[in-house]
PDB file of N, CA and C in Angstrom:
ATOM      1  N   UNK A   1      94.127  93.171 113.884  1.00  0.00           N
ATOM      2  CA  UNK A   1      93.289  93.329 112.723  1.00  0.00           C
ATOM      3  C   UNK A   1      93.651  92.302 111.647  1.00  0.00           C
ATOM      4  N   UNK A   2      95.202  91.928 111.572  1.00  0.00           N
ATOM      5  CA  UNK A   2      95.200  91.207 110.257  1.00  0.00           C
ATOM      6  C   UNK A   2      95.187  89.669 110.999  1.00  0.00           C
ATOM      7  N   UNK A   3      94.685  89.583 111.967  1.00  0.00           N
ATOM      8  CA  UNK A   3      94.018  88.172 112.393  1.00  0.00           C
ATOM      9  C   UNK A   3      92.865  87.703 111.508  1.00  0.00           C
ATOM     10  N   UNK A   4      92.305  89.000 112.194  1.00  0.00           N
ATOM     11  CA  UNK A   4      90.468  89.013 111.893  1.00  0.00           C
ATOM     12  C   UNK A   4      90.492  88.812 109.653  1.00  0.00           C
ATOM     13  N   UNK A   5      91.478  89.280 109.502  1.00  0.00           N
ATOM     14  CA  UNK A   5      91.662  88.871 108.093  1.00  0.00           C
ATOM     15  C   UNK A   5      91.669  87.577 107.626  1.00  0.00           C
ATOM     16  N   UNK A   6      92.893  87.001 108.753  1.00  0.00           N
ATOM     17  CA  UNK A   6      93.232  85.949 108.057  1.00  0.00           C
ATOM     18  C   UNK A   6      92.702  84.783 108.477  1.00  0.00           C
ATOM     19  N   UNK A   7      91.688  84.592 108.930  1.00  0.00           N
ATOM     20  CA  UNK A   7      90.603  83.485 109.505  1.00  0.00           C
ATOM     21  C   UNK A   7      89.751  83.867 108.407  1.00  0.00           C
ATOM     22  N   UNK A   8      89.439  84.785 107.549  1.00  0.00           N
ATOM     23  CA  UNK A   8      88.237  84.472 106.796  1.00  0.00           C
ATOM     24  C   UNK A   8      88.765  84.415 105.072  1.00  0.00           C
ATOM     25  N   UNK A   9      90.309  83.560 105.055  1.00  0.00           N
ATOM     26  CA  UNK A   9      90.984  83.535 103.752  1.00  0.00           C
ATOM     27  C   UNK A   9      91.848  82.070 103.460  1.00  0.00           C
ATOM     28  N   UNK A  10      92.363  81.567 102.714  1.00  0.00           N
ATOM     29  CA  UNK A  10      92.934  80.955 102.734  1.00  0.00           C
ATOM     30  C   UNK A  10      94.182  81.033 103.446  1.00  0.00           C
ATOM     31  N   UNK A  11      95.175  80.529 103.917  1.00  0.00           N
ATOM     32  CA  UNK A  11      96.485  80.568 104.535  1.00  0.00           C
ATOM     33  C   UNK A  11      97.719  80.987 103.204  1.00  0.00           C
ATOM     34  N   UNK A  12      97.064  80.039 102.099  1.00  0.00           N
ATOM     35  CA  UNK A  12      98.128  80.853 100.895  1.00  0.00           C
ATOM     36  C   UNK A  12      97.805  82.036 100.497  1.00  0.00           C
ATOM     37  N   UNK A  13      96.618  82.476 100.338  1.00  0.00           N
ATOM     38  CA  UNK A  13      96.350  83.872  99.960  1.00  0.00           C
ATOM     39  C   UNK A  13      96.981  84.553 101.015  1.00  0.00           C
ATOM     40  N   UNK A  14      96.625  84.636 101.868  1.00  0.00           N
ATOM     41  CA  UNK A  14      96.984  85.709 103.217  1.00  0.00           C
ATOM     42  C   UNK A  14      98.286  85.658 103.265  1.00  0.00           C
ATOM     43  N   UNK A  15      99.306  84.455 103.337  1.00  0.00           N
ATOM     44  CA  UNK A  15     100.457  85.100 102.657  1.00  0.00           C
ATOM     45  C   UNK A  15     101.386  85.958 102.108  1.00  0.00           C
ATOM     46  N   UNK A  16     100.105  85.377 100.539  1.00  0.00           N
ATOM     47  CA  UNK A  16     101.114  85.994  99.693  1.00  0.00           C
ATOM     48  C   UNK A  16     100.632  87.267  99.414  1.00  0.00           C
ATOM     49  N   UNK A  17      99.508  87.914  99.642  1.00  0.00           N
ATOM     50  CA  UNK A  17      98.869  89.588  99.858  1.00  0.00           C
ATOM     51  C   UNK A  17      99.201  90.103 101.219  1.00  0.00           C
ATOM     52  N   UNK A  18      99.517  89.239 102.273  1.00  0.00           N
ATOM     53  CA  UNK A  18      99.933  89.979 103.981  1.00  0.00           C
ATOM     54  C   UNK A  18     100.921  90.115 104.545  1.00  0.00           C
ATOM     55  N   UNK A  19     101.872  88.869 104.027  1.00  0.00           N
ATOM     56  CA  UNK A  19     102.753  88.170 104.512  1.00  0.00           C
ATOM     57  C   UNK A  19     104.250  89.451 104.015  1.00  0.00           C
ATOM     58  N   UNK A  20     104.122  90.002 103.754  1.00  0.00           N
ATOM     59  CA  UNK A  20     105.340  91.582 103.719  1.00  0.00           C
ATOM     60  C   UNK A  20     104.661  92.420 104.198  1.00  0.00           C
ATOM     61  N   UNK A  21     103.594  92.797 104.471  1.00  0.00           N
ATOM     62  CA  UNK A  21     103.016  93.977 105.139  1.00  0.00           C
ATOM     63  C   UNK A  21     103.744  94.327 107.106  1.00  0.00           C
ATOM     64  N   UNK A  22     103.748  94.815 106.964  1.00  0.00           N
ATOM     65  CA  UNK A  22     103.989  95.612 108.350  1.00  0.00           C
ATOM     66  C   UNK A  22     103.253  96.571 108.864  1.00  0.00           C
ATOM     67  N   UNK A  23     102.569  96.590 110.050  1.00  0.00           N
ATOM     68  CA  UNK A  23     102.199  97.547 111.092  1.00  0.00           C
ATOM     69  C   UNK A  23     103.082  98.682 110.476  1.00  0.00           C
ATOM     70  N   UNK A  24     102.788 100.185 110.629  1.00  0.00           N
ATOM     71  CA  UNK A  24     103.572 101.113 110.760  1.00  0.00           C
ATOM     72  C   UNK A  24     102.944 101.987 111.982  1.00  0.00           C
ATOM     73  N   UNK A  25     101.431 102.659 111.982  1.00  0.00           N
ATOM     74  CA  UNK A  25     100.865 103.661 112.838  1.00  0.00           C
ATOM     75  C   UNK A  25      99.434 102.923 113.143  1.00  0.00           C
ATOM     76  N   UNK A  26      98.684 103.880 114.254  1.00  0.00           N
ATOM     77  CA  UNK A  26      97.784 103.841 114.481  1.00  0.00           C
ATOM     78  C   UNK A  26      97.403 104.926 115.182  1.00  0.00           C
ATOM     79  N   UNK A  27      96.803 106.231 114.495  1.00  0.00           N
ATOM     80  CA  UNK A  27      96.339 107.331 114.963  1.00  0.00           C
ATOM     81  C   UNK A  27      95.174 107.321 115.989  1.00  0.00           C
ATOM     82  N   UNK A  28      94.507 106.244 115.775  1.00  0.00           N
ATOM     83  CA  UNK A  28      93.026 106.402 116.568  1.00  0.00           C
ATOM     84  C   UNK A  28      91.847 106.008 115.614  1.00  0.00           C
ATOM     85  N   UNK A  29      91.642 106.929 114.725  1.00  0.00           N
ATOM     86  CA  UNK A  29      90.876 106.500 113.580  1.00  0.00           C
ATOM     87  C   UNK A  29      92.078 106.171 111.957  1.00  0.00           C
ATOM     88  N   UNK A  30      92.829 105.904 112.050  1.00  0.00           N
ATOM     89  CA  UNK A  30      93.646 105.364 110.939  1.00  0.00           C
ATOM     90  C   UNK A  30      94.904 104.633 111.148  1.00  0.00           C
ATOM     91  N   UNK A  31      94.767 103.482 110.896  1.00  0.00           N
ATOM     92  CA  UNK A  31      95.933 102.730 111.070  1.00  0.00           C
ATOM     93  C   UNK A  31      96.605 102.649 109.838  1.00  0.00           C
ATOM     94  N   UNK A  32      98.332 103.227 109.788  1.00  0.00           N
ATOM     95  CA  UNK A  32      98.930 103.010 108.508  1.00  0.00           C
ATOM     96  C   UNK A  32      99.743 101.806 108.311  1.00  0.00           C
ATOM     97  N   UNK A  33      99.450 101.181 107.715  1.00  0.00           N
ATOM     98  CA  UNK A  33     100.439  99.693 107.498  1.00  0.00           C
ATOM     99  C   UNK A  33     100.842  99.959 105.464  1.00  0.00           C
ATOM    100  N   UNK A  34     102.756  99.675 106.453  1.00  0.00           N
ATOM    101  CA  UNK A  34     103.665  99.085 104.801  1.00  0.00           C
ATOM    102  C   UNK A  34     103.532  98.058 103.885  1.00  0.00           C
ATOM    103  N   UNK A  35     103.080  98.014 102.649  1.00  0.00           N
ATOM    104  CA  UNK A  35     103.402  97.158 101.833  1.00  0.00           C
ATOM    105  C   UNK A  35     104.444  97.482 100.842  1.00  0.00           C
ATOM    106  N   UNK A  36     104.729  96.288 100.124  1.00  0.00           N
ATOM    107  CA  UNK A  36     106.213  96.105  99.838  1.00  0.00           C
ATOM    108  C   UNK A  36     105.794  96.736  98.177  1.00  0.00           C
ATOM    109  N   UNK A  37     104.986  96.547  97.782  1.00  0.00           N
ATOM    110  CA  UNK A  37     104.722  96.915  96.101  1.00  0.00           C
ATOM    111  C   UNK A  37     103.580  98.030  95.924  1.00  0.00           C
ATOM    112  N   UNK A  38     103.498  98.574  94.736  1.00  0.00           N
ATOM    113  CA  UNK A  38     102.669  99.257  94.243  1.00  0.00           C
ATOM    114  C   UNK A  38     101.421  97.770  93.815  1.00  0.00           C
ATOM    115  N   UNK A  39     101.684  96.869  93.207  1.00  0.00           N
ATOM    116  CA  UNK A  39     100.951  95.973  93.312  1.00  0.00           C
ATOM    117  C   UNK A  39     100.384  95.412  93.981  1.00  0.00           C
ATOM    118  N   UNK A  40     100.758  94.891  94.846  1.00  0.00           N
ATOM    119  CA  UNK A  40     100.292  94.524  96.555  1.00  0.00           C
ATOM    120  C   UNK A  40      99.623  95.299  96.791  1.00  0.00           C
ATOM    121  N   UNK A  41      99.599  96.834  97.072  1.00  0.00           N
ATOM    122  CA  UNK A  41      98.494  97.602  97.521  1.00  0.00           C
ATOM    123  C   UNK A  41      97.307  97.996  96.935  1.00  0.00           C
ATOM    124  N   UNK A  42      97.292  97.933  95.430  1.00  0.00           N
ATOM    125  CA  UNK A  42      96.247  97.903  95.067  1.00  0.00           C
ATOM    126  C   UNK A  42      95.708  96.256  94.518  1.00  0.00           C
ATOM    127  N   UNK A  43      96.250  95.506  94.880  1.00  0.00           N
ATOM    128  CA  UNK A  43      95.574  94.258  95.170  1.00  0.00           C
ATOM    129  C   UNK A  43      94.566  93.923  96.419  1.00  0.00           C
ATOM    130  N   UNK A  44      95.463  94.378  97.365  1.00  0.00           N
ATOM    131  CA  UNK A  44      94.740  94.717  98.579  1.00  0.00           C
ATOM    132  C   UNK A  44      93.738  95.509  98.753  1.00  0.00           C
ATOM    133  N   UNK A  45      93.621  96.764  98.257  1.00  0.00           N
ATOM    134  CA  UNK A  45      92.510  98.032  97.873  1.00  0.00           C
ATOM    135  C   UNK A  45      91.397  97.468  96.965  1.00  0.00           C
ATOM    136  N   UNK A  46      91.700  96.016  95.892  1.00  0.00           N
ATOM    137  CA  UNK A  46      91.021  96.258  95.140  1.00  0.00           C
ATOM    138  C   UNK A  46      90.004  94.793  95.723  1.00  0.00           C
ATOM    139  N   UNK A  47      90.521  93.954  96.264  1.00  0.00           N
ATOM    140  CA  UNK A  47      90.555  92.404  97.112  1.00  0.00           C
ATOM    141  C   UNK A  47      89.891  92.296  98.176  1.00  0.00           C
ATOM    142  N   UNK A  48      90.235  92.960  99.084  1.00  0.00           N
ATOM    143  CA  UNK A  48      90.120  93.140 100.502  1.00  0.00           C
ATOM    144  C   UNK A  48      89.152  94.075 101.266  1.00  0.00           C
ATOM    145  N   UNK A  49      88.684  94.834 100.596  1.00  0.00           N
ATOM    146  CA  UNK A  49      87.498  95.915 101.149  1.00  0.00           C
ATOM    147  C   UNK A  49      87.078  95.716 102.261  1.00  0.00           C
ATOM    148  N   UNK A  50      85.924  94.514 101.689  1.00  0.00           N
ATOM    149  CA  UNK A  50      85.277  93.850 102.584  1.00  0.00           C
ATOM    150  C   UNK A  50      85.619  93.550 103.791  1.00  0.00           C
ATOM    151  N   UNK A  51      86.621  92.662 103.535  1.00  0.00           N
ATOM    152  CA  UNK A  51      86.891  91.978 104.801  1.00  0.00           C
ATOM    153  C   UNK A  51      87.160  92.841 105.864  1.00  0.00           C
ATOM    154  N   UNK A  52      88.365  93.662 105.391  1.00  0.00           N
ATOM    155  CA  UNK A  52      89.446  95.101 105.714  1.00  0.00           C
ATOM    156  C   UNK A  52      87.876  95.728 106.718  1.00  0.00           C
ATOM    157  N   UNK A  53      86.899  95.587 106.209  1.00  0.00           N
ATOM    158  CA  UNK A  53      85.860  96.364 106.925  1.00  0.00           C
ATOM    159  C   UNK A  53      85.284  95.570 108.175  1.00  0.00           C
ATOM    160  N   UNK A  54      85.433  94.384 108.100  1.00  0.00           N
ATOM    161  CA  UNK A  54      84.814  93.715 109.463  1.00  0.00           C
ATOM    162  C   UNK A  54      85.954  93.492 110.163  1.00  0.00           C
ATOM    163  N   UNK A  55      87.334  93.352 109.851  1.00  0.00           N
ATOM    164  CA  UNK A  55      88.689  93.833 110.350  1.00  0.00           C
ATOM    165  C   UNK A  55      88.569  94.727 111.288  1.00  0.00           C
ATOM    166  N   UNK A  56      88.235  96.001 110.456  1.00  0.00           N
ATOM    167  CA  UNK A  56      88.382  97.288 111.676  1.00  0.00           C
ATOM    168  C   UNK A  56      87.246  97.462 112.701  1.00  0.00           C
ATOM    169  N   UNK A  57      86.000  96.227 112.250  1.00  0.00           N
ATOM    170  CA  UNK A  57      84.826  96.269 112.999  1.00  0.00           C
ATOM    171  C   UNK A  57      85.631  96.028 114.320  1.00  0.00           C
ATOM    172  N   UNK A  58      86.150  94.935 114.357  1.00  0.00           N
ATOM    173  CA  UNK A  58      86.742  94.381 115.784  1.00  0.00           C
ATOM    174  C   UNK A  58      88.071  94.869 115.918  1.00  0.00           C
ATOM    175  N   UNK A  59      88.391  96.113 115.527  1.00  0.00           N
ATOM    176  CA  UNK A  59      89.836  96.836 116.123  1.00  0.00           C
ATOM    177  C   UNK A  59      88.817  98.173 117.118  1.00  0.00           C
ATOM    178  N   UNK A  60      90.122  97.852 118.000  1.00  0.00           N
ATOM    179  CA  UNK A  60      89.331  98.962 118.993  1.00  0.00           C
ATOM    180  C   UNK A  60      88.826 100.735 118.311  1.00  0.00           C
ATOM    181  N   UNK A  61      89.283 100.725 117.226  1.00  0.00           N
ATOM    182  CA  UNK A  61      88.510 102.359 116.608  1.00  0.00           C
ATOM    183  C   UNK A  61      87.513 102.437 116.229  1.00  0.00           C
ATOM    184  N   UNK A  62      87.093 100.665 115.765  1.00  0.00           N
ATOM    185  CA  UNK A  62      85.612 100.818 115.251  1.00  0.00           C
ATOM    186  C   UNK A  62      85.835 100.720 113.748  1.00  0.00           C
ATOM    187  N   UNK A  63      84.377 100.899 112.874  1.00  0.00           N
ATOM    188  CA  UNK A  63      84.744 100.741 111.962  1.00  0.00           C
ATOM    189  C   UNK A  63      84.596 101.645 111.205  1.00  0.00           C
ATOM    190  N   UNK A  64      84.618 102.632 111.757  1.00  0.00           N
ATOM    191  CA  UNK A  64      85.252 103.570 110.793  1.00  0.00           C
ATOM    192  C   UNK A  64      86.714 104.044 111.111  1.00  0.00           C
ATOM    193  N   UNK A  65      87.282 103.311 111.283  1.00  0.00           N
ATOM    194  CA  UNK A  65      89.209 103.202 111.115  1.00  0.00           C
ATOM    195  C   UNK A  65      88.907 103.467 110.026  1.00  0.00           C
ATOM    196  N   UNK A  66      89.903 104.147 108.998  1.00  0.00           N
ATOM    197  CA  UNK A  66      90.513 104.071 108.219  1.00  0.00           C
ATOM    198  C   UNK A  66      91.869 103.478 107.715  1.00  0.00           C
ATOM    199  N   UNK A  67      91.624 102.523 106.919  1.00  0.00           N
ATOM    200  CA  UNK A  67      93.593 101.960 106.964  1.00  0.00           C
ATOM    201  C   UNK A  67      93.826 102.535 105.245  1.00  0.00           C
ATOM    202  N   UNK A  68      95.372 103.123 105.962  1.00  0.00           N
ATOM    203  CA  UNK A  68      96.050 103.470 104.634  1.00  0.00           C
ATOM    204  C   UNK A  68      97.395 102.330 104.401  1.00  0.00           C
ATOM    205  N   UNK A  69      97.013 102.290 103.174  1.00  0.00           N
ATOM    206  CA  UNK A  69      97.985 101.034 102.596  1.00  0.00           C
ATOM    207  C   UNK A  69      99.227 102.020 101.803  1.00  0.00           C
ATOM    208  N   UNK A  70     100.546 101.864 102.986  1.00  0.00           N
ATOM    209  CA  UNK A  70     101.820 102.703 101.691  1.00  0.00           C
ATOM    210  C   UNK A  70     102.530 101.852 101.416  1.00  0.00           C
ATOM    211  N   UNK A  71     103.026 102.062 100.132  1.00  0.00           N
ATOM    212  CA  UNK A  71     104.080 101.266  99.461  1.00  0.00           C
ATOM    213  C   UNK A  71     105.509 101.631 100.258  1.00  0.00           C
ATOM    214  N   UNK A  72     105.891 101.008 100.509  1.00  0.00           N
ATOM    215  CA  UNK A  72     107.458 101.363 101.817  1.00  0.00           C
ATOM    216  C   UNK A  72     108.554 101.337 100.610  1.00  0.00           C
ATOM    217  N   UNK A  73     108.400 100.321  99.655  1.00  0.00           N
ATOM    218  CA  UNK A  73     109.875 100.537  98.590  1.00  0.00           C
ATOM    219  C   UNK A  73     110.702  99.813  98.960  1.00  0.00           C
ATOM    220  N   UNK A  74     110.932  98.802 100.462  1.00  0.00           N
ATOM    221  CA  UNK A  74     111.645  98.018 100.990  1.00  0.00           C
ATOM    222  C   UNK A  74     112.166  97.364 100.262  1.00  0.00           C
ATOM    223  N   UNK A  75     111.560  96.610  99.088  1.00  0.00           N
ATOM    224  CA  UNK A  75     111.682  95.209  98.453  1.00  0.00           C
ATOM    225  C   UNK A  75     112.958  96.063  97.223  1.00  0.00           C
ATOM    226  N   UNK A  76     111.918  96.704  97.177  1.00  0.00           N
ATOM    227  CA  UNK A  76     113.381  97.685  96.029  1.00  0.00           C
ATOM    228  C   UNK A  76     114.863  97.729  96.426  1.00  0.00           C
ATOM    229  N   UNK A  77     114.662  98.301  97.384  1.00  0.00           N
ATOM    230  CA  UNK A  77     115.895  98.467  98.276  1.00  0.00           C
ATOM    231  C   UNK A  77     116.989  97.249  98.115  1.00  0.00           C
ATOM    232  N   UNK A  78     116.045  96.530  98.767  1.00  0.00           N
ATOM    233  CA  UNK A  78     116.800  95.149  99.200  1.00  0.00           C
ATOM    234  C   UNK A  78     117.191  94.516  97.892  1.00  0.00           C
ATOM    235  N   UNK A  79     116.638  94.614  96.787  1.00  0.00           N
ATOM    236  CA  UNK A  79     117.165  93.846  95.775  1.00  0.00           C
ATOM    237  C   UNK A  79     118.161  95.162  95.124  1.00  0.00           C
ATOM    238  N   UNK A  80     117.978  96.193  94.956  1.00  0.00           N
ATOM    239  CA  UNK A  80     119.314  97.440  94.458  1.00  0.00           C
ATOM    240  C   UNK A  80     120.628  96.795  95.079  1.00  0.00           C
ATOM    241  N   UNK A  81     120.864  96.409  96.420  1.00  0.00           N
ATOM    242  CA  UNK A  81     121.961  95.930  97.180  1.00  0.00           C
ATOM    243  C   UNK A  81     123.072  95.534  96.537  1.00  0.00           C
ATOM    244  N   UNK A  82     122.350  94.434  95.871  1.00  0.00           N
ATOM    245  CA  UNK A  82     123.979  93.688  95.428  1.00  0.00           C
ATOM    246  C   UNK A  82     124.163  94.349  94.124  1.00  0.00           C
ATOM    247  N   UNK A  83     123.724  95.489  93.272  1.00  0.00           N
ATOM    248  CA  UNK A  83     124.293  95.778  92.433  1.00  0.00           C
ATOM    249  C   UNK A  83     125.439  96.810  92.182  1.00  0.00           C
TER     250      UNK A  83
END
């Protein structure tokens, strides 16, 4: 799916909105993928609709997949470390 994204974007955009995301699930009709920010995801929610919709056209669920975008907190994590 985040192929079908990133052929219809720039290579820097897709990046820097995809490029921390991770696969997490795929129920059948909902695929859940991690992003790293509360920002990121509603960049993505607010950005991406569209595309996100001819995305899931060509994922095998069809398009009415639903994708849920969670904030994972990773990035948090990783920078708390060295303190």
């Amino acid at each position: 799916m985040l192929e079908a994204l990133r052929a219809g974007m720039p290579e820097e955009d897709f990046r820097r909105w995809f490029g921390a995301t991770a696969y997490a699930s795929d129920s059948g009709d909902q695929i859940t993928v991690w992003v790293p920010s509360e920002g990121v995801r509603r960049h993505i929610d607010n950005h991406y609709q569209g595309g996100d919709r001819r995305a899931r056209s060509r994922h095998a669920a069809g398009p009415h997949c639903h994708v849920r975008l969670v904030v994972s907190g990773f990035e948090d994590d990783e920078s708390d470390e060295g303190q």
